[in-house]
C-alpha atoms as a PDB file:
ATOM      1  CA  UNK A   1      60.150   7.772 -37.937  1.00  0.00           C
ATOM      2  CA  UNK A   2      57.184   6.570 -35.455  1.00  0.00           C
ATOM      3  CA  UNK A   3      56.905   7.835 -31.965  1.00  0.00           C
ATOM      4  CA  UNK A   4      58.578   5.641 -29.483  1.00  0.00           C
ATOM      5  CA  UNK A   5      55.787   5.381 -27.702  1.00  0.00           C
ATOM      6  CA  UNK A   6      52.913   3.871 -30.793  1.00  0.00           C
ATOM      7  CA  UNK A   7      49.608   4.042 -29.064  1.00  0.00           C
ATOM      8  CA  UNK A   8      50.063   2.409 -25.270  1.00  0.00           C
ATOM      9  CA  UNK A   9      48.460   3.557 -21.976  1.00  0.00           C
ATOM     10  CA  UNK A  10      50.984   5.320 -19.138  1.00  0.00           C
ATOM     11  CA  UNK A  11      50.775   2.975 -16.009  1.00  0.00           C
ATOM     12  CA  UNK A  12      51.611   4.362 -12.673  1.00  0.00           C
ATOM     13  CA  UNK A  13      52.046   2.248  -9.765  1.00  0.00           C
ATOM     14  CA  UNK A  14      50.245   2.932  -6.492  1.00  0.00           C
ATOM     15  CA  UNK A  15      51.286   2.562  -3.582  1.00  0.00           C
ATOM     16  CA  UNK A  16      48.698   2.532  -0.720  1.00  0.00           C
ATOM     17  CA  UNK A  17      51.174   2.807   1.996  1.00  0.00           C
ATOM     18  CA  UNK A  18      53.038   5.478   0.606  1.00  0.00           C
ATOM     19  CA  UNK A  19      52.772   9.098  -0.543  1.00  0.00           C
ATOM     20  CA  UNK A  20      51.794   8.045  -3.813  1.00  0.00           C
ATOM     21  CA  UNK A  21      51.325  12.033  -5.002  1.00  0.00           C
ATOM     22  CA  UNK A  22      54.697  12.774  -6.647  1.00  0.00           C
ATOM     23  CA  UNK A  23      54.947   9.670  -8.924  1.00  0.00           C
ATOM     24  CA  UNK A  24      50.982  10.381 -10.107  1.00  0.00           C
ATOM     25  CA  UNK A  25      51.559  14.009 -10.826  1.00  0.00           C
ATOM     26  CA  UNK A  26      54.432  13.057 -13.317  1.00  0.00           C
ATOM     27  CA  UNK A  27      52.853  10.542 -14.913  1.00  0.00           C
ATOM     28  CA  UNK A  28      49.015  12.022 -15.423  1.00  0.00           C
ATOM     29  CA  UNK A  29      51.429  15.228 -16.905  1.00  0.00           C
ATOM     30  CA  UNK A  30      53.219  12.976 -18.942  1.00  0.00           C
ATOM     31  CA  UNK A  31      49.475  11.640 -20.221  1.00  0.00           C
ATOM     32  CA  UNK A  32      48.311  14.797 -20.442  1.00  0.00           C
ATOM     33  CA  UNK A  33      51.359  15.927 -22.716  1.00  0.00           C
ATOM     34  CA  UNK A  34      51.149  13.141 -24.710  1.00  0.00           C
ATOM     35  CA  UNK A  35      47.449  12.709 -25.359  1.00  0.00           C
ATOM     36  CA  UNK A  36      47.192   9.074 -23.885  1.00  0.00           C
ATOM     37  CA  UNK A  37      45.024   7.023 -21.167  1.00  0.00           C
ATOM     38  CA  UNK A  38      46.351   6.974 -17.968  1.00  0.00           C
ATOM     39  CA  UNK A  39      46.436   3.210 -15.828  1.00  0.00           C
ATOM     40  CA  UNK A  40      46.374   3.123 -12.009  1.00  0.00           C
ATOM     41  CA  UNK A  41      47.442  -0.039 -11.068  1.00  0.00           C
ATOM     42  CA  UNK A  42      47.683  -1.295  -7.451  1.00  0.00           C
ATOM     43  CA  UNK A  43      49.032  -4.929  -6.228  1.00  0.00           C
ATOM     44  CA  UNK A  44      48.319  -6.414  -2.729  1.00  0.00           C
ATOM     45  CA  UNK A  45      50.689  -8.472  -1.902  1.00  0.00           C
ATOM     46  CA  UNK A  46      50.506 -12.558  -0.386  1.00  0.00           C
ATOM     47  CA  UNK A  47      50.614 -12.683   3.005  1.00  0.00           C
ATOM     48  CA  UNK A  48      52.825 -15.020   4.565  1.00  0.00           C
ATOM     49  CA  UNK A  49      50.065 -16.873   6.166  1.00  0.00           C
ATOM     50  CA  UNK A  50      49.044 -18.344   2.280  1.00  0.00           C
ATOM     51  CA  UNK A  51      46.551 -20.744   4.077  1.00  0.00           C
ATOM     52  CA  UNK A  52      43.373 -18.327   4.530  1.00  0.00           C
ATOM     53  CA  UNK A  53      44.883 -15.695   2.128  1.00  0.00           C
ATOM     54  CA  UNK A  54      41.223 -15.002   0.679  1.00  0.00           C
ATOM     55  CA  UNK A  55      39.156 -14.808   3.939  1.00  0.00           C
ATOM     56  CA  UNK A  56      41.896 -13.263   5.833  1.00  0.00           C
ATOM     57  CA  UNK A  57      40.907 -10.140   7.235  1.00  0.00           C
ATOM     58  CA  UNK A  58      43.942  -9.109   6.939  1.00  0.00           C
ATOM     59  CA  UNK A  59      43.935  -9.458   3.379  1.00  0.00           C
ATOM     60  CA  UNK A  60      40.375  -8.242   3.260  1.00  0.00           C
ATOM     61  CA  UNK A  61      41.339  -4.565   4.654  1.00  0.00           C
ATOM     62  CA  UNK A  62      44.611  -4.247   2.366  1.00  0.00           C
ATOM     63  CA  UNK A  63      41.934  -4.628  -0.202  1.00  0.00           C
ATOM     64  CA  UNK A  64      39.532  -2.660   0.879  1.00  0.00           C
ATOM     65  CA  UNK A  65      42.691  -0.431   1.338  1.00  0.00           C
ATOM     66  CA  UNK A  66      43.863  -0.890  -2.239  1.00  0.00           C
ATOM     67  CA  UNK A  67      40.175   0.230  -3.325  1.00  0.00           C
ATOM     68  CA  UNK A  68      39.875   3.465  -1.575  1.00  0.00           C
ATOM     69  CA  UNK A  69      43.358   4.303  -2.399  1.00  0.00           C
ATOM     70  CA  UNK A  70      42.816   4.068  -5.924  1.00  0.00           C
ATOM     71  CA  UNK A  71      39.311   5.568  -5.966  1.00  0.00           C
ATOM     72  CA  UNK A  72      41.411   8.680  -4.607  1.00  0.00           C
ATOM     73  CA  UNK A  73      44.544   8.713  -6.952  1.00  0.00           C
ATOM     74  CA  UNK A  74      41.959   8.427  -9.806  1.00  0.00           C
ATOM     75  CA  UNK A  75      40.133  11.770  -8.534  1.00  0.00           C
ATOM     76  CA  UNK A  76      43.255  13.318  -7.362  1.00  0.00           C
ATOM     77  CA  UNK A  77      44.484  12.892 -11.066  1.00  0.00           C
ATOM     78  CA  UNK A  78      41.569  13.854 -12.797  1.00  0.00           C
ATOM     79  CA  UNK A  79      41.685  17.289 -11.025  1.00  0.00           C
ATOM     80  CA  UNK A  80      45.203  17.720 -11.656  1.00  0.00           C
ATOM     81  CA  UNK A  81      44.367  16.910 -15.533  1.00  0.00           C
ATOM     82  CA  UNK A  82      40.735  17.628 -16.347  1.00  0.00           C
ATOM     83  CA  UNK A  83      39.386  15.763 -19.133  1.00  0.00           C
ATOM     84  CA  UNK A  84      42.016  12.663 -18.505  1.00  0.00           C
ATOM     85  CA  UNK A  85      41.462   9.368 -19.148  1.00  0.00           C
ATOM     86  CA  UNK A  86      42.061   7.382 -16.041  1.00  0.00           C
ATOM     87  CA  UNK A  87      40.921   3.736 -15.500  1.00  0.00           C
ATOM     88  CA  UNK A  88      42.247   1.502 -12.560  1.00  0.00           C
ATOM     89  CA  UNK A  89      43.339  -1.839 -12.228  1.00  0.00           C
ATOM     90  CA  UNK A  90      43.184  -3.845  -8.568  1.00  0.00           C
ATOM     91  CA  UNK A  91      45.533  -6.732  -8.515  1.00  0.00           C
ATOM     92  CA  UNK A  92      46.446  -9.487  -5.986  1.00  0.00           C
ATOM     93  CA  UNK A  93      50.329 -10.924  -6.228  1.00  0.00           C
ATOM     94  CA  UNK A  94      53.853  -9.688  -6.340  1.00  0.00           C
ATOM     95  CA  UNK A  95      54.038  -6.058  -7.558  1.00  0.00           C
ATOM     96  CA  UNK A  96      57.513  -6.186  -8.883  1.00  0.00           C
ATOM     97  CA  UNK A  97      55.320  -9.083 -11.231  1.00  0.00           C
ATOM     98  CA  UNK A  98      52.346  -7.569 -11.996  1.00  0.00           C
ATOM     99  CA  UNK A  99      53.868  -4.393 -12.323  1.00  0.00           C
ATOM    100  CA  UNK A 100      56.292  -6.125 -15.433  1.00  0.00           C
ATOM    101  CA  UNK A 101      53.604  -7.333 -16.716  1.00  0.00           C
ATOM    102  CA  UNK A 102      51.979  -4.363 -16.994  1.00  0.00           C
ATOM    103  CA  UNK A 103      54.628  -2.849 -18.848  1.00  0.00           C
ATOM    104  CA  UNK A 104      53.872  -5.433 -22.193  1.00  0.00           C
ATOM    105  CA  UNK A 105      51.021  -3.045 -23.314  1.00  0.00           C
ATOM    106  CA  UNK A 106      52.396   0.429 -21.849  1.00  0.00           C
ATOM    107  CA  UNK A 107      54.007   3.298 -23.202  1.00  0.00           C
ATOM    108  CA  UNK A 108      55.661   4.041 -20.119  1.00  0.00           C
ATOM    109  CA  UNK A 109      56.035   2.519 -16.531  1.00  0.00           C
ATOM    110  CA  UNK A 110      56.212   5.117 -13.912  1.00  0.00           C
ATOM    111  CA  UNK A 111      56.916   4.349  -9.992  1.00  0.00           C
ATOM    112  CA  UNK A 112      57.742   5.983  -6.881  1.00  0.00           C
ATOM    113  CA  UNK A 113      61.176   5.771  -5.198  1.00  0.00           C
ATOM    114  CA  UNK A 114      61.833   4.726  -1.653  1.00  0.00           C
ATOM    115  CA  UNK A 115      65.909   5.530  -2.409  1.00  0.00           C
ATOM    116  CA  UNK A 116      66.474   2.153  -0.404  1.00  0.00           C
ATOM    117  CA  UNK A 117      70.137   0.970   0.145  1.00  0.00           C
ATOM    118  CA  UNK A 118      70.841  -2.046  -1.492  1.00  0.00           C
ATOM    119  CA  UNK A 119      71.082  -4.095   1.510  1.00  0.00           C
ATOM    120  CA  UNK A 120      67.347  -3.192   1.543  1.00  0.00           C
ATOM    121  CA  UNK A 121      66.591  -3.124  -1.597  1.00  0.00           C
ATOM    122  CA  UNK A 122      67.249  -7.077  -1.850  1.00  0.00           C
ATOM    123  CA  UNK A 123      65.844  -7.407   1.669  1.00  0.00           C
ATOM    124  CA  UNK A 124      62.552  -5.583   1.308  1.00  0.00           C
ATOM    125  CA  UNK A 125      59.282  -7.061  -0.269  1.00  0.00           C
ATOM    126  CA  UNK A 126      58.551  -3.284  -1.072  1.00  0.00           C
ATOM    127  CA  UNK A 127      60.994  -2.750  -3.163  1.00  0.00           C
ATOM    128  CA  UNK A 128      60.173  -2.473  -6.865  1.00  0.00           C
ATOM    129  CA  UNK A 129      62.634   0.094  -8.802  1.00  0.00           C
ATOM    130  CA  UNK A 130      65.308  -2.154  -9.355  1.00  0.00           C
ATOM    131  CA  UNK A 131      62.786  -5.760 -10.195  1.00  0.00           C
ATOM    132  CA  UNK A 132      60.708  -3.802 -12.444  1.00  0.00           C
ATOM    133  CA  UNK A 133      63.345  -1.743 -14.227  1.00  0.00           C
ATOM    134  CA  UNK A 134      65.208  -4.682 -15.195  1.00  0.00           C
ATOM    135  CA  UNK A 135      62.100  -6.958 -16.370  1.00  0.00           C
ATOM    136  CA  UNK A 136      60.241  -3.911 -18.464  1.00  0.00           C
ATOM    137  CA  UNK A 137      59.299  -4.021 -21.836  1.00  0.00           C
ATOM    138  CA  UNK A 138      58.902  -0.666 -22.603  1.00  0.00           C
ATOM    139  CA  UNK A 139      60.727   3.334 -20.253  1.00  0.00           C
ATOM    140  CA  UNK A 140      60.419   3.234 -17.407  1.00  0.00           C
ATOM    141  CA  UNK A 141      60.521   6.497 -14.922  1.00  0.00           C
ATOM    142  CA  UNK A 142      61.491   6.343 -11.126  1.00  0.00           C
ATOM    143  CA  UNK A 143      60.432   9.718  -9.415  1.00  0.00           C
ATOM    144  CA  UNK A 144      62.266  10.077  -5.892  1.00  0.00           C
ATOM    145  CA  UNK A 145      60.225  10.610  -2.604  1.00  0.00           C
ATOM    146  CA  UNK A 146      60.757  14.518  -2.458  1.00  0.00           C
ATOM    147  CA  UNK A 147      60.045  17.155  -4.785  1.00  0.00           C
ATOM    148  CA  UNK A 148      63.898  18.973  -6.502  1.00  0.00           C
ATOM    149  CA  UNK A 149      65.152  22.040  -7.741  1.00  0.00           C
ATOM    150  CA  UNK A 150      64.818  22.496 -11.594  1.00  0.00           C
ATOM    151  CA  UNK A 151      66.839  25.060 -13.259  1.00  0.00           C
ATOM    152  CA  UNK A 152      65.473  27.339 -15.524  1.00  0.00           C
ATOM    153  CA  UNK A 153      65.589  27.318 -18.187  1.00  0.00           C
ATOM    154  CA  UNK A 154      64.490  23.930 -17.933  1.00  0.00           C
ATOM    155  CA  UNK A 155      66.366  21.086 -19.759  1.00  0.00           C
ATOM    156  CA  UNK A 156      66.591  17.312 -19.942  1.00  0.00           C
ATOM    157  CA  UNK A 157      69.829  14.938 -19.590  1.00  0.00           C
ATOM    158  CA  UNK A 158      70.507  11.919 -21.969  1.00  0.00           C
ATOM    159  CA  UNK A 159      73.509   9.516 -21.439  1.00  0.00           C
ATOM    160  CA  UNK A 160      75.203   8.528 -24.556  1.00  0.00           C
ATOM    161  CA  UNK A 161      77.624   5.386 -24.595  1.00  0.00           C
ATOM    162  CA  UNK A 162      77.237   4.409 -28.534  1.00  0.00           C
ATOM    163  CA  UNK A 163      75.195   1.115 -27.331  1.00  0.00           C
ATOM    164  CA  UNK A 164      71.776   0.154 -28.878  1.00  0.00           C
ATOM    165  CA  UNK A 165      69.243   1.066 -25.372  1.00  0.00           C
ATOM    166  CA  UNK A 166      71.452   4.273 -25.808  1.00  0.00           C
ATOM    167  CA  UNK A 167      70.429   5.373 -28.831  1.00  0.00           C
ATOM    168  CA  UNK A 168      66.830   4.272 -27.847  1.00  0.00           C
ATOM    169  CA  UNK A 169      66.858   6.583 -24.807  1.00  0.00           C
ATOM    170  CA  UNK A 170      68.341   9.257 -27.567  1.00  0.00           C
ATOM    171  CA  UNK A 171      65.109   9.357 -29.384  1.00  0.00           C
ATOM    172  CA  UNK A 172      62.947   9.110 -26.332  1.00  0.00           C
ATOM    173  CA  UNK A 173      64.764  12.367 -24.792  1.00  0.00           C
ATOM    174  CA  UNK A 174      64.549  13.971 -28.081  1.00  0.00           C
ATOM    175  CA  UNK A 175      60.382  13.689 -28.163  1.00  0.00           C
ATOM    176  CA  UNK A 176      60.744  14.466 -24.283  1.00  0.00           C
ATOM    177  CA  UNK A 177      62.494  17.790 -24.796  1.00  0.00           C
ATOM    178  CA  UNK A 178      60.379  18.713 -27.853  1.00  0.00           C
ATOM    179  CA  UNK A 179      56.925  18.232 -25.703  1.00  0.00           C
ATOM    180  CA  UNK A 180      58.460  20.018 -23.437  1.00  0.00           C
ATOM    181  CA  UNK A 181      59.596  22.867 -25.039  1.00  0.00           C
ATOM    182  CA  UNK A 182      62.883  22.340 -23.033  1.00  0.00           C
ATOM    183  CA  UNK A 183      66.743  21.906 -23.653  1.00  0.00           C
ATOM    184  CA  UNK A 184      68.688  18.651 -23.774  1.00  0.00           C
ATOM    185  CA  UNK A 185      71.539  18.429 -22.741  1.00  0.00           C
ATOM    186  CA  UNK A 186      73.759  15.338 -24.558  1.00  0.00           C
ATOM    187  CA  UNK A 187      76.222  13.930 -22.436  1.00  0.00           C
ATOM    188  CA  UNK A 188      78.793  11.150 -22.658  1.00  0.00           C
ATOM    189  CA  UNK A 189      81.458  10.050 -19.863  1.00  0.00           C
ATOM    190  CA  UNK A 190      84.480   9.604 -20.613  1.00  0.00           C
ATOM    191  CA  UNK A 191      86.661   7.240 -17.807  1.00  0.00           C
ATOM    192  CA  UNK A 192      90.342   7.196 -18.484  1.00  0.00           C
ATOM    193  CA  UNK A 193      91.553   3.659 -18.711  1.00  0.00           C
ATOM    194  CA  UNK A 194      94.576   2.704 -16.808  1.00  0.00           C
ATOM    195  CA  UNK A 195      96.217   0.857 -19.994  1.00  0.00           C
ATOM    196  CA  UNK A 196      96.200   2.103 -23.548  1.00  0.00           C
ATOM    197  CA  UNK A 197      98.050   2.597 -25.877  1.00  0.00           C
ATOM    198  CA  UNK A 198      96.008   5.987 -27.252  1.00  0.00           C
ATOM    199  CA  UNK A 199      96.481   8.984 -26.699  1.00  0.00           C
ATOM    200  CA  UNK A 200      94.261  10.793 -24.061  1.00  0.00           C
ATOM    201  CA  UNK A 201      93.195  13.588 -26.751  1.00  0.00           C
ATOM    202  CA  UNK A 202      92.181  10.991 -29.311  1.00  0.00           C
ATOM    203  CA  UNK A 203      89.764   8.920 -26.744  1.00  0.00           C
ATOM    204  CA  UNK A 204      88.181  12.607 -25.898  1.00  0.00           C
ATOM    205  CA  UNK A 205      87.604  13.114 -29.447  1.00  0.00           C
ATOM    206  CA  UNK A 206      86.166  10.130 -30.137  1.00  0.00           C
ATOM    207  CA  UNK A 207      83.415  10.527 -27.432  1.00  0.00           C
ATOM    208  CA  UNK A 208      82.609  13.884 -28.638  1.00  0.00           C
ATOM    209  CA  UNK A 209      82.904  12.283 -32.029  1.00  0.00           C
ATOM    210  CA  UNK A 210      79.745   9.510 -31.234  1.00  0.00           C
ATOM    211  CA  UNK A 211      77.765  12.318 -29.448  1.00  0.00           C
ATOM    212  CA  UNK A 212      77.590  14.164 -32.765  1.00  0.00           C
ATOM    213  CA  UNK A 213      76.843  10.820 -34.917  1.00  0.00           C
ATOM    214  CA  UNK A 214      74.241   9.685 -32.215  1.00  0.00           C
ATOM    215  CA  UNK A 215      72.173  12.813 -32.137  1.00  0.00           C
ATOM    216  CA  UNK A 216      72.870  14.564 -35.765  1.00  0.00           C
ATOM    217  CA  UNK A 217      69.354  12.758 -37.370  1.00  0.00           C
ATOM    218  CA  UNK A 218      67.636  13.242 -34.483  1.00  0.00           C
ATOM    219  CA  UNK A 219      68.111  16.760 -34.385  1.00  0.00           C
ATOM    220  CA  UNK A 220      66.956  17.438 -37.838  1.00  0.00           C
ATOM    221  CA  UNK A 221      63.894  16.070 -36.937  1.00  0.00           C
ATOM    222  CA  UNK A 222      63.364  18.143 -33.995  1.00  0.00           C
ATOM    223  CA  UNK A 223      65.220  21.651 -34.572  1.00  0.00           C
ATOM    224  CA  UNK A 224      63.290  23.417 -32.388  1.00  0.00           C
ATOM    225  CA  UNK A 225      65.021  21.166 -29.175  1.00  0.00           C
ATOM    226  CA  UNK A 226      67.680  23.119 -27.944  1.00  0.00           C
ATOM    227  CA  UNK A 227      70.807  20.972 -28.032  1.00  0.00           C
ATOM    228  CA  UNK A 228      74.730  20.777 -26.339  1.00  0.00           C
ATOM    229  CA  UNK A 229      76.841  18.387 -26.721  1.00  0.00           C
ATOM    230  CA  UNK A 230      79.298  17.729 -23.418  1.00  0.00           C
ATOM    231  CA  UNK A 231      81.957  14.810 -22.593  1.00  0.00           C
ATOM    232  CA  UNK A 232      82.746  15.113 -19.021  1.00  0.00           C
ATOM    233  CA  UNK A 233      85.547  13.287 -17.295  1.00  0.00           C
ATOM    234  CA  UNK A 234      85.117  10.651 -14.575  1.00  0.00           C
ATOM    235  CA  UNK A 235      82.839   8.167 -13.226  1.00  0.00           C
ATOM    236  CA  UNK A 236      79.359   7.858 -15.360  1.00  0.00           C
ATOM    237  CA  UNK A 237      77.666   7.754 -12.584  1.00  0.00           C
ATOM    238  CA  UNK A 238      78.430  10.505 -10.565  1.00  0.00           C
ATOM    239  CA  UNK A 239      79.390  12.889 -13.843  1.00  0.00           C
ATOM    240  CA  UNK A 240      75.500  12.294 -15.131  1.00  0.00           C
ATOM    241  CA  UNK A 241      74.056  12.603 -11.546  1.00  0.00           C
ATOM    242  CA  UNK A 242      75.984  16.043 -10.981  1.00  0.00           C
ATOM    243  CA  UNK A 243      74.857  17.476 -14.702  1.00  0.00           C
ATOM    244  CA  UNK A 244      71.101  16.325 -13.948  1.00  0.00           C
ATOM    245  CA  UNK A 245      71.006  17.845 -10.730  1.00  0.00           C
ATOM    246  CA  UNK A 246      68.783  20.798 -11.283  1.00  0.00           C
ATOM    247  CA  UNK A 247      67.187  18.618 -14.685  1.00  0.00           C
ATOM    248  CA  UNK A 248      64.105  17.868 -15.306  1.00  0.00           C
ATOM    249  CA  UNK A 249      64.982  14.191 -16.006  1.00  0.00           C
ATOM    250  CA  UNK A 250      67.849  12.141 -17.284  1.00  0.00           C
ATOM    251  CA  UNK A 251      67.401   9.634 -19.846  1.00  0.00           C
ATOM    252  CA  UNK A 252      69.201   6.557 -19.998  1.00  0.00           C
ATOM    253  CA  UNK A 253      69.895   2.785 -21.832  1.00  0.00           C
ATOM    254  CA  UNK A 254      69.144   0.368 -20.016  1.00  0.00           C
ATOM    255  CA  UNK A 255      70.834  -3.494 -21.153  1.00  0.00           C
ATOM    256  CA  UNK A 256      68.032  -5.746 -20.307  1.00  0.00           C
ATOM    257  CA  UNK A 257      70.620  -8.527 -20.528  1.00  0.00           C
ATOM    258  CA  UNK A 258      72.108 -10.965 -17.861  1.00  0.00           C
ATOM    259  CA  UNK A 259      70.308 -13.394 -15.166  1.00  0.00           C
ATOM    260  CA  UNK A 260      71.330 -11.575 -12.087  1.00  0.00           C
ATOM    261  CA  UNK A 261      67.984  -9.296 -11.859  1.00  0.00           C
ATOM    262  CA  UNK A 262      70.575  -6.537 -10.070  1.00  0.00           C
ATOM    263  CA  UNK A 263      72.620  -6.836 -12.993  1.00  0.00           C
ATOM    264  CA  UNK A 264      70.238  -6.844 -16.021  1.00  0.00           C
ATOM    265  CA  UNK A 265      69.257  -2.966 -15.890  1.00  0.00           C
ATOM    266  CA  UNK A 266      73.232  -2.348 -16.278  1.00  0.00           C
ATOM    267  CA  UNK A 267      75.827  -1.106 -13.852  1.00  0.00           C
ATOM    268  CA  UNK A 268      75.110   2.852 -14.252  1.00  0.00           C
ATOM    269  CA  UNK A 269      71.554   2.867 -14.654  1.00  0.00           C
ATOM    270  CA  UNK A 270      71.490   0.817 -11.201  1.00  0.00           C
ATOM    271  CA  UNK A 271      73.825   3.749  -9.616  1.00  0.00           C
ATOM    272  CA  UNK A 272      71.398   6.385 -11.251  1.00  0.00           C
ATOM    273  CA  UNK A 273      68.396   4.875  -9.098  1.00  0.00           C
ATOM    274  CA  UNK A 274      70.486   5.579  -5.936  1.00  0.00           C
ATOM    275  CA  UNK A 275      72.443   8.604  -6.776  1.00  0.00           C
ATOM    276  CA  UNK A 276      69.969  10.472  -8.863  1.00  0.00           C
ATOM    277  CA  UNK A 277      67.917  13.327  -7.934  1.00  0.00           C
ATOM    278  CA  UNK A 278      66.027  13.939 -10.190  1.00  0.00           C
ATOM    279  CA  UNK A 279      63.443  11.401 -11.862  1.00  0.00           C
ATOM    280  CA  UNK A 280      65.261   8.910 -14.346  1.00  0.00           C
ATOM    281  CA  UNK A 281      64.210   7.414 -17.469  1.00  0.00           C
ATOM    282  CA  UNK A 282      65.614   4.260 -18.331  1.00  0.00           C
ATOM    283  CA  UNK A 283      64.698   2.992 -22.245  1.00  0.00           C
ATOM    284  CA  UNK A 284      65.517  -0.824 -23.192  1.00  0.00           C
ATOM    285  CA  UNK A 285      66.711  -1.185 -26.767  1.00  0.00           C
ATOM    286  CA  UNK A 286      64.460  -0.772 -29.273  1.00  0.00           C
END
């Protein structure tokens, strides 16, 4: 089996306005970890006023803004990772664009999380989590605004549903945890239906049934990854929130599928940006 990620840069996007600290530190890790380049990128947007947009000064000094912040991620990661490969890319356009794009050649997409409601979230030119999530070609990580508690030891969370993008975020978790040196922690949700005509023991069953299938390969390949099975009982959004509280990540499929952008990255995974605390990795189908 080849590694999920094949030979790709880790892009991080930048965002001059923001505290752009937490979101770098995870990804130049995760480069570190894995041995790969590192990508700054940073967008500035159009301004509304498109008729000057070049000469603007305006414009000019979210530029000249852009420059100096990445100059300063780019050091900031270095000494965090000496001996890392960082380049940087300056971009003008739409970020939730540009930062898709990105994502054709990367190994992973990571970005910061302003944990807007979803009145905002439509409303906002900022916003990039959902846009970008559901466009990506290849993971991509959301790391909230504020630093959380990990338990130790530490362990990772992967959803399992029996779908293709979940047995693609499967694998990922599995190289995750063995970098790592952590547990993961496999865990499908099990909602009751209102009608049906089986029995509430054989529908529990089953779910513990495809957790075993989904992993079993996977965990001959890496038996050093300490691994539990769990099918909890109630909504999938709040029963994988809850049991990734004090995680490290949790590790989901996303669907990719649909024309309503909202839609496309699936109903959980969209829940998981909001409700999550802890950073979460969302893999398309391989």
């Amino acid at each position: 089996m080849t590694s999920t990620m094949e030979r790709r840069d880790i892009v991080v996007g930048v965002d001059p306005v923001r505290n752009w600290k937490l979101a770098l530190a995870w990804a130049a890790d995760e480069a570190h970890r894995r041995r790969r380049a590192l990508r700054l990128v940073v967008v500035v947007p159009p301004l509304h006023d498109t008729q000057h947009v070049d000469d603007s000064p305006r414009h000019q000094a979210q530029t000249q803004n852009a420059k100096e912040t990445l100059r300063a991620a780019a050091d900031w990661a270095r000494a965090r990772q000496p001996g890392l490969d960082v380049t940087s890319a300056l971009f003008d356009g739409f970020p939730a664009r540009v930062l898709a794009a990105q994502s054709q050649d990367a190994a992973l997409v990571v970005l910061g999380s302003r944990h807007l409601s979803r009145t905002e979230e439509f409303l906002s030119a900022g916003s990039l989590v959902v846009p970008v999530t559901a466009r990506a070609r290849c993971p991509v990580v959301v790391v909230g605004d504020a630093e959380h508690s990990t338990q130790d030891p530490p362990y990772l969370v992967v959803g399992v549903d029996g779908s293709e993008s979940s047995r693609a975020a499967v694998a990922l978790a599995f190289e995750e945890a063995d970098l790592r040196g952590c547990a993961l922690r496999a865990v499908a949700v099990w909602q009751p239906p209102v009608f049906t005509l089986r029995t509430d023991d054989t529908l529990f069953h089953a779910e513990r049934r495809l957790l075993s299938e989904t992993t079993a390969g996977w965990a001959e390949k890496y038996p050093d990854v300490r691994l539990t099975h769990e099918v909890l009982i109630g909504s999938p959004v709040e029963m994988l929130a809850d049991a990734a509280e004090h995680a490290l990540a949790v590790v989901v499929g996303r669907r990719g599928r649909g024309g309503y952008m909202g839609m496309r990255v699936g109903s959980v995974v969209h829940g998981l940006l909001h409700r999550a605390q802890c950073p979460v990795i969302t893999v398309p189908a391989a």
